[in-house]
Protein backbone atom coordinates (compact mmCIF):
# COMPACT_ATOMS: atom_id res chain seq x y z
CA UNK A 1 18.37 -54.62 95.11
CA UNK A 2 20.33 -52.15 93.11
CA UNK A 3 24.09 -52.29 93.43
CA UNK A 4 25.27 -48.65 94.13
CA UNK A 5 27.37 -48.13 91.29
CA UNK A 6 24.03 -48.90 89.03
CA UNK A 7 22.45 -46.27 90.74
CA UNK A 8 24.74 -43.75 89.81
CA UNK A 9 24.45 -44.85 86.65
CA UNK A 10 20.31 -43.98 86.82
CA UNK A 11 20.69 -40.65 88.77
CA UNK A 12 23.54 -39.04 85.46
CA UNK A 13 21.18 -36.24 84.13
CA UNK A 14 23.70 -35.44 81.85
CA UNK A 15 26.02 -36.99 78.90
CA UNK A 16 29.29 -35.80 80.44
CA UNK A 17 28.22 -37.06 84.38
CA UNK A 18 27.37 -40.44 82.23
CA UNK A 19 31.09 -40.52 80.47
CA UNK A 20 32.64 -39.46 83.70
CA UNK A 21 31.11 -42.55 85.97
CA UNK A 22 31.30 -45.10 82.67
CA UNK A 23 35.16 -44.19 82.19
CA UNK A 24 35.48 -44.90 86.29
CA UNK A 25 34.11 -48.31 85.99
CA UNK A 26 36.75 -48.86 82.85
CA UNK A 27 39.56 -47.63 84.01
CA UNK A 28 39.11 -50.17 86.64
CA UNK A 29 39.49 -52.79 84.07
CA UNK A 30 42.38 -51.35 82.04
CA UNK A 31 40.87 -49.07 79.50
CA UNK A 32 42.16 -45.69 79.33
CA UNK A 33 38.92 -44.42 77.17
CA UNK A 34 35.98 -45.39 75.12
CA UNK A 35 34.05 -43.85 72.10
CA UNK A 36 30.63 -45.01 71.96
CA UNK A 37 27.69 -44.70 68.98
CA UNK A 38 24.66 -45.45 68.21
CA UNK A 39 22.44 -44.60 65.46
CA UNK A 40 19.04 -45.18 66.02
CA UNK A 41 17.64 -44.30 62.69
CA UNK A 42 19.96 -46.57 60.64
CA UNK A 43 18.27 -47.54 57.40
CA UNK A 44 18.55 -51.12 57.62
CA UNK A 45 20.65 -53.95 59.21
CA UNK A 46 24.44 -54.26 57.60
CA UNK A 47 24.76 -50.10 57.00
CA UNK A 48 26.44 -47.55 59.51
CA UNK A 49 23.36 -44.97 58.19
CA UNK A 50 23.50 -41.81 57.64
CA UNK A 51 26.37 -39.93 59.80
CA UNK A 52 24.29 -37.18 60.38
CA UNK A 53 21.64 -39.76 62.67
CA UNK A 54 24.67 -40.90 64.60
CA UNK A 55 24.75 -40.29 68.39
CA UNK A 56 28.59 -40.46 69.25
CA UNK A 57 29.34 -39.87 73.09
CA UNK A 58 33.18 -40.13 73.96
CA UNK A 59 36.36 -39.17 76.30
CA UNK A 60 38.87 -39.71 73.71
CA UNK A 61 41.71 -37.44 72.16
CA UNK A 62 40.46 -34.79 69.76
CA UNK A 63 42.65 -35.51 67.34
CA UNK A 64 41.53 -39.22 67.41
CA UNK A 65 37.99 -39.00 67.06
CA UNK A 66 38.69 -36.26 64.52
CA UNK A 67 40.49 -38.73 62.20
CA UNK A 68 38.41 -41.89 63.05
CA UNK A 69 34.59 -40.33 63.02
CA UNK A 70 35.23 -36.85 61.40
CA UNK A 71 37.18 -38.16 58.27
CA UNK A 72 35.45 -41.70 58.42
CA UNK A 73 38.11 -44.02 58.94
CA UNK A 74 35.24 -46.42 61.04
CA UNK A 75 33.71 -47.28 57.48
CA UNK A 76 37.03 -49.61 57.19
CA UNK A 77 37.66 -50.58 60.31
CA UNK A 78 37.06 -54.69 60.54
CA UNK A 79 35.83 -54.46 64.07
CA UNK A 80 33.40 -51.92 63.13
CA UNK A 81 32.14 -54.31 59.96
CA UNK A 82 32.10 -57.14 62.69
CA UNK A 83 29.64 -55.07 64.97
CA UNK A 84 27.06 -54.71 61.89
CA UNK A 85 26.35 -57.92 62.21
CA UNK A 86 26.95 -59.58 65.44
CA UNK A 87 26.26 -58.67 68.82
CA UNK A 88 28.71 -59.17 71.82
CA UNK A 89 32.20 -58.76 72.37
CA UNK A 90 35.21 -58.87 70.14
CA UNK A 91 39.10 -58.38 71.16
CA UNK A 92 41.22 -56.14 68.59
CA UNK A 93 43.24 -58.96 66.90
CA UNK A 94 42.95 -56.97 63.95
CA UNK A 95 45.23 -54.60 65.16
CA UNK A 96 48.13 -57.16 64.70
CA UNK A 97 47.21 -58.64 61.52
CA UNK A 98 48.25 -55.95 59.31
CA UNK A 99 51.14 -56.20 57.55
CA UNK A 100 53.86 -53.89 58.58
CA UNK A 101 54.23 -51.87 55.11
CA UNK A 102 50.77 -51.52 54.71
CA UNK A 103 50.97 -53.57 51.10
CA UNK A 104 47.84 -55.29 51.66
CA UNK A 105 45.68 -52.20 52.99
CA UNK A 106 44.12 -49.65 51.10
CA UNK A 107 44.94 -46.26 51.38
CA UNK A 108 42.23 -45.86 54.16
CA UNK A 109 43.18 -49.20 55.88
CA UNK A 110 46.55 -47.75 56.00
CA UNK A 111 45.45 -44.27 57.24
CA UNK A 112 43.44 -45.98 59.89
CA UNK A 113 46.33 -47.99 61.64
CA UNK A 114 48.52 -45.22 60.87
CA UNK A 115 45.69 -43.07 63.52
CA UNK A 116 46.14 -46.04 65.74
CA UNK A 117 49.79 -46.29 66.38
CA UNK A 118 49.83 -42.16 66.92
CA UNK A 119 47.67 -42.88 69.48
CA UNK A 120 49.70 -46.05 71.22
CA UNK A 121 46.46 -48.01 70.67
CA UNK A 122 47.25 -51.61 70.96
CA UNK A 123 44.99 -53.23 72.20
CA UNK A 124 40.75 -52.78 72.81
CA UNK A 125 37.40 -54.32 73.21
CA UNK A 126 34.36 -53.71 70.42
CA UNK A 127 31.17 -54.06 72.47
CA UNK A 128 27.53 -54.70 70.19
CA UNK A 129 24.57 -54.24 71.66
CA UNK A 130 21.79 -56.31 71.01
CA UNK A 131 18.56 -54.29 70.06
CA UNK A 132 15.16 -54.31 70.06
CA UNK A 133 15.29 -53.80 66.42
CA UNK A 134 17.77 -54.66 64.01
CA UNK A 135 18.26 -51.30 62.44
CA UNK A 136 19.21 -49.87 65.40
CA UNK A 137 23.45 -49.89 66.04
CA UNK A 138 24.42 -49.17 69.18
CA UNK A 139 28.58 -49.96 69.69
CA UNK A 140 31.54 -49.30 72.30
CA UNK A 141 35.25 -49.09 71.27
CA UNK A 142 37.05 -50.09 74.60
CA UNK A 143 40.65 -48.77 74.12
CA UNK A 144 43.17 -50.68 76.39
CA UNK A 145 45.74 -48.52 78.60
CA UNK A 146 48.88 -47.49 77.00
CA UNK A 147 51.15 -50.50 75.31
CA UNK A 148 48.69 -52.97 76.79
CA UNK A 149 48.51 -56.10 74.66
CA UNK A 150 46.13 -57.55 73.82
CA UNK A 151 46.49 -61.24 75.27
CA UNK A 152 46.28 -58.95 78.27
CA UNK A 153 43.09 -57.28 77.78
CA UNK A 154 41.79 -61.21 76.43
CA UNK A 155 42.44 -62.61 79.73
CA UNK A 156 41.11 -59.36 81.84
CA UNK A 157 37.93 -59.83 79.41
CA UNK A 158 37.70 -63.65 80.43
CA UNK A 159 37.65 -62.69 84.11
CA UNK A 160 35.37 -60.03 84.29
CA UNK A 161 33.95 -59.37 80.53
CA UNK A 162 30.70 -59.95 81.36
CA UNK A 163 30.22 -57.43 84.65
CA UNK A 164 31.92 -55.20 81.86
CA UNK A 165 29.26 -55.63 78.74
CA UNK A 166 26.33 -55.45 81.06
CA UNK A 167 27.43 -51.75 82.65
CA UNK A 168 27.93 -50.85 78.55
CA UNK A 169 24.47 -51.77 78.15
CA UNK A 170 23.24 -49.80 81.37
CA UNK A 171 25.01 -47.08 79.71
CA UNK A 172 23.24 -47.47 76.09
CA UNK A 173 19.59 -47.78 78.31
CA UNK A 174 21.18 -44.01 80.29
CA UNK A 175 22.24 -42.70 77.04
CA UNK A 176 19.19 -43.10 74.72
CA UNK A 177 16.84 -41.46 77.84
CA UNK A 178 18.96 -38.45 78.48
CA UNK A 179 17.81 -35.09 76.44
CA UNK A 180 18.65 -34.29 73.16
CA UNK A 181 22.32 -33.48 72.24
CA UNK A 182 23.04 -29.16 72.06
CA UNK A 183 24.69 -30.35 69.04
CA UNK A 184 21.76 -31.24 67.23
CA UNK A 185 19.32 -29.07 65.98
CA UNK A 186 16.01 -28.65 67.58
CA UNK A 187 12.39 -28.67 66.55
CA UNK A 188 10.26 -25.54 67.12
CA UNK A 189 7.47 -25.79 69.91
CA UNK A 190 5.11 -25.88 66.56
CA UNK A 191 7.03 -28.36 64.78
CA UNK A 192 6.87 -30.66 67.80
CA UNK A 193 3.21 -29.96 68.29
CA UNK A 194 2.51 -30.48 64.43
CA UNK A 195 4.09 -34.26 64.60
CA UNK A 196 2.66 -35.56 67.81
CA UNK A 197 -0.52 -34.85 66.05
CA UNK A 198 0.52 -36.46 63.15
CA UNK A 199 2.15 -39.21 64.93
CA UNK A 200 -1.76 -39.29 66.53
CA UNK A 201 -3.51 -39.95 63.33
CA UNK A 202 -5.01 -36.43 63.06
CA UNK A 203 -5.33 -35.12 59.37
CA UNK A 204 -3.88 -32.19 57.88
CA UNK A 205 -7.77 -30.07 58.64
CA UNK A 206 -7.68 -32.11 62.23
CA UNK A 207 -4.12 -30.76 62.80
CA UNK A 208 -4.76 -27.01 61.79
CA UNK A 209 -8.20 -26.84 63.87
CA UNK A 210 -6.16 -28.02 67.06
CA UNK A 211 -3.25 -25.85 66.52
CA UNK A 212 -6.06 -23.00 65.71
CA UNK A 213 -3.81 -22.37 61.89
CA UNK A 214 -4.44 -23.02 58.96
CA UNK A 215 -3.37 -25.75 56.85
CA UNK A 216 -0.77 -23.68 54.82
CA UNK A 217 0.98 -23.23 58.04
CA UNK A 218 0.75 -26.87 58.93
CA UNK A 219 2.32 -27.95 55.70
CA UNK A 220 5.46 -25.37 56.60
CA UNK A 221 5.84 -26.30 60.22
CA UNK A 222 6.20 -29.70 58.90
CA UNK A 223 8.02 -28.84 56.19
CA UNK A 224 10.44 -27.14 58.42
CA UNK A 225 10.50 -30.56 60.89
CA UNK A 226 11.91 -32.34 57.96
CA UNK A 227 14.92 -29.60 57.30
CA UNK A 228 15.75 -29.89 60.77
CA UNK A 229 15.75 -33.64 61.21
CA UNK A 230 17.47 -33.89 57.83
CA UNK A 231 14.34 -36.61 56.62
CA UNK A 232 12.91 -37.26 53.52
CA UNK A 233 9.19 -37.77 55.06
CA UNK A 234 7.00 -36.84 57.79
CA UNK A 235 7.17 -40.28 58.73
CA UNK A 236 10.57 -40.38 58.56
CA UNK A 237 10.53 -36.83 60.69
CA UNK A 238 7.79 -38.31 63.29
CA UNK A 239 10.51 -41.59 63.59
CA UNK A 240 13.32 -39.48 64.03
CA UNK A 241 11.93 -36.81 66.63
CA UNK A 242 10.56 -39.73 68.64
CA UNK A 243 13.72 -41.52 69.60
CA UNK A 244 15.82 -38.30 69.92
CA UNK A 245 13.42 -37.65 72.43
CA UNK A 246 12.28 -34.48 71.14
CA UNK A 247 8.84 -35.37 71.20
CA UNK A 248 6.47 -37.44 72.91
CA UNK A 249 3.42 -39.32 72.54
């Protein structure tokens, strides 16, 4: 039987519904907010991918994402490192094992924890998502309530870490079904139509006969599929369309 909070969880039609009930259930648990991404077209396992592929939903400060997505300070972030290649749960220790003066850090290092302490972030939760395939990334940042340390948030995450991960995957699964971002840029009702038949197997003659064009106009509907989802192929177009759920087979 579904629990009721799960099937709140299933009825969000929305991103910002979604945030709203996920930042309930955290709050509950002693995080004040949460930035979560995913990037489903990632090139291959180890790499963050392309930014412009990433699917970033999130109730933090502006000025935080800003500095940590917008200007990129993620790339050197070791949690963020750790979540390439492991899946599961990881406690912030990092944020106490830089060195006060910032010697040791490189200029971005030093910019990141810099971010951090502006924001009273001290202590948080990376969450890694294990996926059906290994290209695809899909991470939480947990940020613990203000001045919370992080032996705090360890010993919260012992008692009820796992009730925790498992609602962060429910809300990956809610996430990745919703419609497409009005962010991103969106195919044509011709572009679509031009790679589901590709997607089908149809040739380029195949493709113009069902569309009732002819194949000049083919080539620049799919031509303009790639501008829009930034690929380098059809194929690549086709991939990308299908899991932003802007078109279906």
């Amino acid at each position: 039987m579904v629990d009721a909070r799960t099937a709140r969880y299933l009825a969000c039609a929305d991103a910002e519904s979604l945030v709203t009930l996920h930042q309930e259930m955290l709050t509950s648990y002693g995080f004040r907010c949460f930035i979560y991404a995913t990037n489903p077209i990632a090139a291959e396992f180890g790499k963050t991918g392309h930014a412009h592929d990433n699917r970033i939903l999130h109730n933090c400060p502006k000025t935080l994402v800003a500095g940590y997505v917008g200007e990129n300070l993620y790339r050197v972030c070791p949690i963020v490192k750790w979540a390439m290649s492991n899946t599961g749960a990881e406690p912030w220790t990092h944020l106490s094992s830089a060195t006060p003066d910032g010697t040791a850090l490189s200029r971005a290092e030093r910019e990141l924890y810099e971010l951090f302490a502006a924001h009273a972030i001290t202590a948080g939760y990376t969450v890694s998502l294990p996926q059906r395939h290994h290209a695809a990334n899909a991470e939480f940042g947990l940020i613990g309530a203000e001045h919370m340390t992080q032996e705090t948030l360890i010993d919260i995450w012992d008692e009820y870490g796992a009730a925790i991960f498992g609602y962060c995957h429910l809300f990956h699964l809610c996430a990745t079904a919703l419609p497409v971002s009005p962010h991103l840029r969106i195919l044509t009702e011709r572009q679509r139509e031009a790679l589901e038949l590709v997607i089908k197997g149809r040739t380029m003659r195949e493709i113009a006969f069902a569309m009732e064009i002819n194949v000049t106009t083919v080539e620049k509907h799919l031509r303009g599929a790639r501008d829009v989802l930034q690929a380098d192929t059809t194929a690549q177009a086709a991939a990308k369309a299908l899991v932003l759920n802007q078109i279906f087979i």
